[in-house]
Protein backbone atom coordinates (compact mmCIF):
# COMPACT_ATOMS: atom_id res chain seq x y z
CA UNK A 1 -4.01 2.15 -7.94
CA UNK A 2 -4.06 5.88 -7.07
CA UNK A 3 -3.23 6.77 -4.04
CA UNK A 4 -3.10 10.44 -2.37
CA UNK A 5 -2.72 9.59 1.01
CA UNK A 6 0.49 10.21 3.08
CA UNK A 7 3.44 8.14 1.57
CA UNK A 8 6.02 11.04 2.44
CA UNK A 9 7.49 8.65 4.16
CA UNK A 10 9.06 6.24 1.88
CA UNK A 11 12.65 7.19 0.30
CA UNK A 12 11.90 8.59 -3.04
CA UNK A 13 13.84 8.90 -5.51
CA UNK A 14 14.75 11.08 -8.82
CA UNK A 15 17.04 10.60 -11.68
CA UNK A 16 20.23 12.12 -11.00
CA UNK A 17 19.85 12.87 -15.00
CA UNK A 18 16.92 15.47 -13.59
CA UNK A 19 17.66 19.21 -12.96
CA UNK A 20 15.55 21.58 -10.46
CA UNK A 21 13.81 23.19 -13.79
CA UNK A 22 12.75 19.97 -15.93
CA UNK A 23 9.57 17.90 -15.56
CA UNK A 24 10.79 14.59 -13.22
CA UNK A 25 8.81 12.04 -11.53
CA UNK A 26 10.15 10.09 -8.31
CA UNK A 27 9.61 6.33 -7.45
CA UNK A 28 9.98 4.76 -4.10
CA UNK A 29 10.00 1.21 -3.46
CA UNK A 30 7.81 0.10 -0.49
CA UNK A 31 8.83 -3.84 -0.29
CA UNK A 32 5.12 -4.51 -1.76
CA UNK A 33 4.72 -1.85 -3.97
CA UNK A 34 6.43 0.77 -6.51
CA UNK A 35 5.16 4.51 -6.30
CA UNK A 36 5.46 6.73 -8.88
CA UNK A 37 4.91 11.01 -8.22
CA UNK A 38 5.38 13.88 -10.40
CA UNK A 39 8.36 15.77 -8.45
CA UNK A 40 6.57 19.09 -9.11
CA UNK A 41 3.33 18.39 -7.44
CA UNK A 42 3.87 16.31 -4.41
CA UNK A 43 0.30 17.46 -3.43
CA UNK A 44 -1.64 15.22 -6.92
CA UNK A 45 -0.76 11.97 -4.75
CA UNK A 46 1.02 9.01 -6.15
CA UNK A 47 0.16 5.78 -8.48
CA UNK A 48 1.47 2.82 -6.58
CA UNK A 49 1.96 -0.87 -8.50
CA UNK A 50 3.25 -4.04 -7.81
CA UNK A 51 6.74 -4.45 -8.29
CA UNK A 52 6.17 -7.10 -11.49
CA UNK A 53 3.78 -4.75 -13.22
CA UNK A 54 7.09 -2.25 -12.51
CA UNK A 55 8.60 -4.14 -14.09
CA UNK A 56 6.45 -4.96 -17.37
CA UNK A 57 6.35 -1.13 -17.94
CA UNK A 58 10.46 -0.86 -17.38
CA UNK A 59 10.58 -3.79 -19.58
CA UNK A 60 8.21 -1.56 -22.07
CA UNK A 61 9.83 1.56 -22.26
């Protein structure tokens, strides 16, 4: 699901791996969902899963 509404208010997070000049994204965990942003373009929204498709992707990689 794509989402670009306001979710500024969740705690996002980056990699502390990441630096100011590489190309990062930032997830937040909502309690119902996992959001995932590109870090350089906070304005292109967010995609927001369910914490066991999070998990089939982590699980992936």
């Amino acid at each position: 699901m794509t989402d670009s509404g306001d979710r500024g208010t969740f705690a996002w997070r980056k990699s502390s791996y990441s630096s100011d000049t590489s190309n990062c994204v930032e997830v937040a965990f909502t309690g119902s969902t996992v959001g995932v942003r590109d870090s350089k373009d906070l304005d292109a929204g967010a995609l927001f899963v369910s914490p066991n498709r999070w998990h089939e992707f982590l699980n992936a990689l």
